[in-house]
N, C-alpha and C. Protein backbone atom coordinates (compact mmCIF):
# COMPACT_ATOMS: atom_id res chain seq x y z
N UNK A 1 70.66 96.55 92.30
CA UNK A 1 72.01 96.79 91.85
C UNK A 1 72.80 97.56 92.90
N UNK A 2 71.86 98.44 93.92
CA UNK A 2 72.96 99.39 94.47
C UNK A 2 73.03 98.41 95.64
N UNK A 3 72.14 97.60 95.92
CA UNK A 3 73.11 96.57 96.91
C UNK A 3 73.86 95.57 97.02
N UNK A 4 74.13 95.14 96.30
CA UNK A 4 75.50 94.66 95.69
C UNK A 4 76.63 95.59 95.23
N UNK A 5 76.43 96.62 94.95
CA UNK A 5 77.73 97.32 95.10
C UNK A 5 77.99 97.92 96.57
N UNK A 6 76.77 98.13 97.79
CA UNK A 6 77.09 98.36 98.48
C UNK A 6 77.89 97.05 99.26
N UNK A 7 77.15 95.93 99.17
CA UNK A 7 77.50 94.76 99.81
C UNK A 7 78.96 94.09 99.34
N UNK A 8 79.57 94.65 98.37
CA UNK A 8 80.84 94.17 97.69
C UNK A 8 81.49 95.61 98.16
N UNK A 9 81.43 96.53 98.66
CA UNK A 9 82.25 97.68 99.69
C UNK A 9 82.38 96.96 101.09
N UNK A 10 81.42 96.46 101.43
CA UNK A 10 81.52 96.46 102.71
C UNK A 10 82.15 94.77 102.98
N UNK A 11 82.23 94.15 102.04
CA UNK A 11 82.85 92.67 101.50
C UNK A 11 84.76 93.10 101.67
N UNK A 12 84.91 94.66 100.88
CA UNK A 12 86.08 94.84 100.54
C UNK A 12 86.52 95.28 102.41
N UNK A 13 85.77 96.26 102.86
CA UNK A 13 86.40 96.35 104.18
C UNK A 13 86.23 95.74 104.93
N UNK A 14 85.96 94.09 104.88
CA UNK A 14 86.21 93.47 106.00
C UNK A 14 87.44 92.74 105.06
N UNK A 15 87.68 92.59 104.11
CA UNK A 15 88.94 91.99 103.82
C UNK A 15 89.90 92.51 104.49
N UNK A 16 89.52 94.30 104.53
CA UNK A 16 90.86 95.21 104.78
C UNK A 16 91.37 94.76 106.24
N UNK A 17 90.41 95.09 106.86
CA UNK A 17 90.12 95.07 108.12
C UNK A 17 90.54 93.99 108.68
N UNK A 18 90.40 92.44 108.31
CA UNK A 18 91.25 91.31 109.02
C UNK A 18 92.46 91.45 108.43
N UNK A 19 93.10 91.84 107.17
CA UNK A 19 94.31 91.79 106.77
C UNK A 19 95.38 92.57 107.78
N UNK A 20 94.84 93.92 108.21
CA UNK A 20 95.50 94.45 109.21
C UNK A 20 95.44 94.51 110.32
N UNK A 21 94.26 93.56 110.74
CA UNK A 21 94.24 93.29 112.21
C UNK A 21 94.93 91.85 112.42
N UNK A 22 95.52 91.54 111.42
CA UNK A 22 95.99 90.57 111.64
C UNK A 22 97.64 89.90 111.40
N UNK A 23 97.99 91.30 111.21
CA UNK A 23 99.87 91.84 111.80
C UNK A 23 99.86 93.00 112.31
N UNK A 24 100.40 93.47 113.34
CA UNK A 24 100.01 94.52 114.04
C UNK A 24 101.91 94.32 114.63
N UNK A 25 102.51 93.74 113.68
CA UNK A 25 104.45 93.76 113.76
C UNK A 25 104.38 94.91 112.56
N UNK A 26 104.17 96.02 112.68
CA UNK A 26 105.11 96.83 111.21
C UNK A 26 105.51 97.81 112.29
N UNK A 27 106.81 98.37 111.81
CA UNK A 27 107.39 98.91 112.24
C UNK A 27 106.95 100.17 112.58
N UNK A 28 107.34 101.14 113.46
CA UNK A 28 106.51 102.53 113.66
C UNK A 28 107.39 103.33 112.98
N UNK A 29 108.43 103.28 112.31
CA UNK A 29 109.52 104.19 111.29
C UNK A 29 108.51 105.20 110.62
N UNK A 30 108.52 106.06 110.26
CA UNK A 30 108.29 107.16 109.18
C UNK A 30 107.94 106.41 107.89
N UNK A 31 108.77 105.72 107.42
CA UNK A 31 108.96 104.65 105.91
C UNK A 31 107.50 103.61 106.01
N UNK A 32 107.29 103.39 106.95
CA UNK A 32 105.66 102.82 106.48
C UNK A 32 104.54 103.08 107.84
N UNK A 33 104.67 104.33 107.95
CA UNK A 33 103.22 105.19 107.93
C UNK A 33 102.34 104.73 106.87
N UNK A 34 101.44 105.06 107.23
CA UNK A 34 100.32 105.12 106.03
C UNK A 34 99.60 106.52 106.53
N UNK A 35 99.04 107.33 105.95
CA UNK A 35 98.30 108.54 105.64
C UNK A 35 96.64 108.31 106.13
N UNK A 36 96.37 108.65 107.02
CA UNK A 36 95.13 108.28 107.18
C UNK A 36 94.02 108.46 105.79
N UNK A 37 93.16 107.60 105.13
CA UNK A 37 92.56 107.24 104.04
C UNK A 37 93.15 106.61 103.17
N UNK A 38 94.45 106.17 103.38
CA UNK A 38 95.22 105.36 102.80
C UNK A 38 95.10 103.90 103.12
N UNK A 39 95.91 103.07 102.45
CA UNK A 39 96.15 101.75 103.30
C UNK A 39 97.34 101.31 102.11
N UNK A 40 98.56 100.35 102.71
CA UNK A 40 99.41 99.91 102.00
C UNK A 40 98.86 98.39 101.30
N UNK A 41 99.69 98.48 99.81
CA UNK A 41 99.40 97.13 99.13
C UNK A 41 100.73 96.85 98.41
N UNK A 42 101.01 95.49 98.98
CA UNK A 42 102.15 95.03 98.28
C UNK A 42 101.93 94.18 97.35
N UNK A 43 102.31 94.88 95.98
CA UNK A 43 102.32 94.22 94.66
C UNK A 43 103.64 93.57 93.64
N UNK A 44 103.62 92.45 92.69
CA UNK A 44 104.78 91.75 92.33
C UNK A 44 105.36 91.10 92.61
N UNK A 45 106.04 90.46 92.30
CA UNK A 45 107.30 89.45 92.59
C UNK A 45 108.40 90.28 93.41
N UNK A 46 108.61 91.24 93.76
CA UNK A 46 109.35 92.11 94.30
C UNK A 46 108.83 92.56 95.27
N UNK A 47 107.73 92.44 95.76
CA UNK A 47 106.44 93.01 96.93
C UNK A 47 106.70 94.24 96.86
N UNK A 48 106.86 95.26 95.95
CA UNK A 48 106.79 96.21 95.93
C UNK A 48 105.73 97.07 96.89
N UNK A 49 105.88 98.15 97.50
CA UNK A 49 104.95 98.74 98.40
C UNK A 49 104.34 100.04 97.56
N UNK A 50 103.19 100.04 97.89
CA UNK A 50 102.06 101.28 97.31
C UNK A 50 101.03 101.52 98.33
N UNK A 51 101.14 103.03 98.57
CA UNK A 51 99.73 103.34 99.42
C UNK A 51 98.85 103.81 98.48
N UNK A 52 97.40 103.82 98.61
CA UNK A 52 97.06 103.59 97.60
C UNK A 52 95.58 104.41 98.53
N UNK A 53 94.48 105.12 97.96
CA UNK A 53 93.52 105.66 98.62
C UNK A 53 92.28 104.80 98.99
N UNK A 54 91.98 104.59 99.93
CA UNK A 54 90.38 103.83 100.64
C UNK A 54 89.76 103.99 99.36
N UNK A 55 89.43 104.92 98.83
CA UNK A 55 88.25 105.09 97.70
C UNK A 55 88.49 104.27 96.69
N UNK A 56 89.59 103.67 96.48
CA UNK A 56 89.58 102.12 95.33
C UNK A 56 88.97 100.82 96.34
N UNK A 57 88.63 100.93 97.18
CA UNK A 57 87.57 99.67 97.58
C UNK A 57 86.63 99.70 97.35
N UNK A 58 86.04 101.20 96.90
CA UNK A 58 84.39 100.95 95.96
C UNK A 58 84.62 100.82 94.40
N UNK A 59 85.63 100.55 93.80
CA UNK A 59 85.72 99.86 92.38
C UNK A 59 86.00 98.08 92.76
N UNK A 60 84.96 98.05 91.57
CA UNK A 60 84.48 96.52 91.40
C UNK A 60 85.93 95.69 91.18
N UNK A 61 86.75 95.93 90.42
CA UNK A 61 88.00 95.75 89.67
C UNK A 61 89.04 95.66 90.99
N UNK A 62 89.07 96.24 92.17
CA UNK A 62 90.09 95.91 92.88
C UNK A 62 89.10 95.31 94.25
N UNK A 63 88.22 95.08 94.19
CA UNK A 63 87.50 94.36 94.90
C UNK A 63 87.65 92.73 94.79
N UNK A 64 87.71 92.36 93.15
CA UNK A 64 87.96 91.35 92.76
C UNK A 64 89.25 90.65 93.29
N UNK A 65 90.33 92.04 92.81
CA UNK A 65 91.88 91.56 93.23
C UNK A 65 92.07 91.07 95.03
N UNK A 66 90.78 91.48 95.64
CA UNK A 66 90.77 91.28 96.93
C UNK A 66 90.97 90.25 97.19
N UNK A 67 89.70 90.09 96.83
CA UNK A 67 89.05 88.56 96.66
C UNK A 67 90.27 87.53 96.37
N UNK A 68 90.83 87.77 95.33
CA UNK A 68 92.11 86.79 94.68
C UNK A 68 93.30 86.65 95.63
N UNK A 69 93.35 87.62 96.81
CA UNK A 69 94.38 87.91 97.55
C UNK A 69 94.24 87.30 98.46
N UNK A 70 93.02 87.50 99.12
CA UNK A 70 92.21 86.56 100.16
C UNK A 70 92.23 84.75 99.91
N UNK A 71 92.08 84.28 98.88
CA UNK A 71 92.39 83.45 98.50
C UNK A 71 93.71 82.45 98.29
N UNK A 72 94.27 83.80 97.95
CA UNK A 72 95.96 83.25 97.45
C UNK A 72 96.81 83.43 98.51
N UNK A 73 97.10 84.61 99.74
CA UNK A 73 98.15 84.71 99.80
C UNK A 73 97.00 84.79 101.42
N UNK A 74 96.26 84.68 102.01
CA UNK A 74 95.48 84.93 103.42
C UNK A 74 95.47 86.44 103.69
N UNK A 75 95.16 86.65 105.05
CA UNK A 75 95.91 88.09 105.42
C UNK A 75 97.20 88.35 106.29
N UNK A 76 97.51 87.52 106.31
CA UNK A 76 99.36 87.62 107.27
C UNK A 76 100.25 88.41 106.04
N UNK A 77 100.58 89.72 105.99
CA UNK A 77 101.58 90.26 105.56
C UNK A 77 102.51 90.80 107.03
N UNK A 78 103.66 90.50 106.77
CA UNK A 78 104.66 91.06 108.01
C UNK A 78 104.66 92.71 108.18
N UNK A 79 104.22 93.20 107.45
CA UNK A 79 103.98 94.70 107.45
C UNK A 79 102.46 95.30 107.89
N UNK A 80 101.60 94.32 107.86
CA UNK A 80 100.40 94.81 107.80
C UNK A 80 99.36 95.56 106.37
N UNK A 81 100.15 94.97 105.54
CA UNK A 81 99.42 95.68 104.37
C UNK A 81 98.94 94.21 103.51
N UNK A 82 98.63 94.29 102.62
CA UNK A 82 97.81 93.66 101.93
C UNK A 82 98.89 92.95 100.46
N UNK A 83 98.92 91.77 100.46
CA UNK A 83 99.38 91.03 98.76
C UNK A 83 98.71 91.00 97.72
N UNK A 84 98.73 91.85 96.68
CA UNK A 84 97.79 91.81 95.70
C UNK A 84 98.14 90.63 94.36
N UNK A 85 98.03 90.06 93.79
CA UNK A 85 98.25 88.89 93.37
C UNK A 85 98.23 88.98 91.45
N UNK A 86 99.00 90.05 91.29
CA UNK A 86 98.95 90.92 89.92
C UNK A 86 100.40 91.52 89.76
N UNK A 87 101.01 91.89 88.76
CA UNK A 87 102.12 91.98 88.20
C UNK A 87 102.33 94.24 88.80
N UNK A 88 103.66 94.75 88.72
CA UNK A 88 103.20 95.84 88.94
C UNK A 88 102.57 96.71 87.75
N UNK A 89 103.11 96.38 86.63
CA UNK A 89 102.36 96.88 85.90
C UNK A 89 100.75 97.00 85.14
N UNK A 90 100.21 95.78 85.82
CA UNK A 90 99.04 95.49 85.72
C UNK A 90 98.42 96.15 86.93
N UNK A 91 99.01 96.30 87.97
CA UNK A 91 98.79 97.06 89.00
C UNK A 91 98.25 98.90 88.57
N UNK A 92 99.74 99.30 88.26
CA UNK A 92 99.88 100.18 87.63
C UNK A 92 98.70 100.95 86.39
N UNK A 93 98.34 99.88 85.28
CA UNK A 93 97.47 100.08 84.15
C UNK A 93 95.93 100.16 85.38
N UNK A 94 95.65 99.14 85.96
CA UNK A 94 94.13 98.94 86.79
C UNK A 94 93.89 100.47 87.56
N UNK A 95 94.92 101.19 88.55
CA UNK A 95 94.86 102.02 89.27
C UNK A 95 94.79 103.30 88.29
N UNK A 96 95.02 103.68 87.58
CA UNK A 96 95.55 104.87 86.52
C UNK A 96 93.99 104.98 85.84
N UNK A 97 93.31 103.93 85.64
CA UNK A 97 91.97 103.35 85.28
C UNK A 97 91.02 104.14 86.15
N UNK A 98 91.57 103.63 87.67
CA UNK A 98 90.66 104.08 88.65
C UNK A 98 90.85 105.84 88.94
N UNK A 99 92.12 106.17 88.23
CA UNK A 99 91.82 107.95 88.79
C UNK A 99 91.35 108.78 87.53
N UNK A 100 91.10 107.80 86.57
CA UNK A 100 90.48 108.99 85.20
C UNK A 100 88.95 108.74 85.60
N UNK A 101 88.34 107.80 86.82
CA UNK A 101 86.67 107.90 86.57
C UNK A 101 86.32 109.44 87.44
């Protein structure tokens, strides 16, 4: 069991990892920094932007959404962050999930 959760971490950071090595156009402005242990995810019909902490790539639940992202939308975001393929409020309910464990 613990290798498969390790092997679905290390599944999630190579998603991360080609998604942002693979626009390296975001702007150097202040407005999308990211915080080192962070990484940006754009969620909704609105691509809303969220930085969001490294430590949700070891929940199973946004590992999945990876997966679905990887699938649906590749890794080309013009910003360098990631399309998550979920509504924001479903966004919203999943993450809120992840800071009461």
């Amino acid at each position: 069991m613990g290798f498969l959760r390790l092997s679905g971490v290390v599944q999630a950071k190579k998603v991360l990892r080609r998604s942002l090595s693979g626009s390296r156009q975001a702007s150097s402005s202040s407005s999308l920094t990211v915080p080192k242990g962070y990484f940006a995810v754009y969620v909704g019909e609105s691509q809303k932007r969220f930085v969001v902490p490294i430590a949700y790539l070891n929940q199973p639940a946004f590992q999945a959404l990876l997966s679905q992202s990887e699938e649906e939308f590749g890794f080309d975001h013009p910003y360098g962050g990631l399309t998550l393929p979920c509504s924001e409020d479903a966004f919203h309910e999943q993450t809120s999930q992840f800071n009461r464990l």
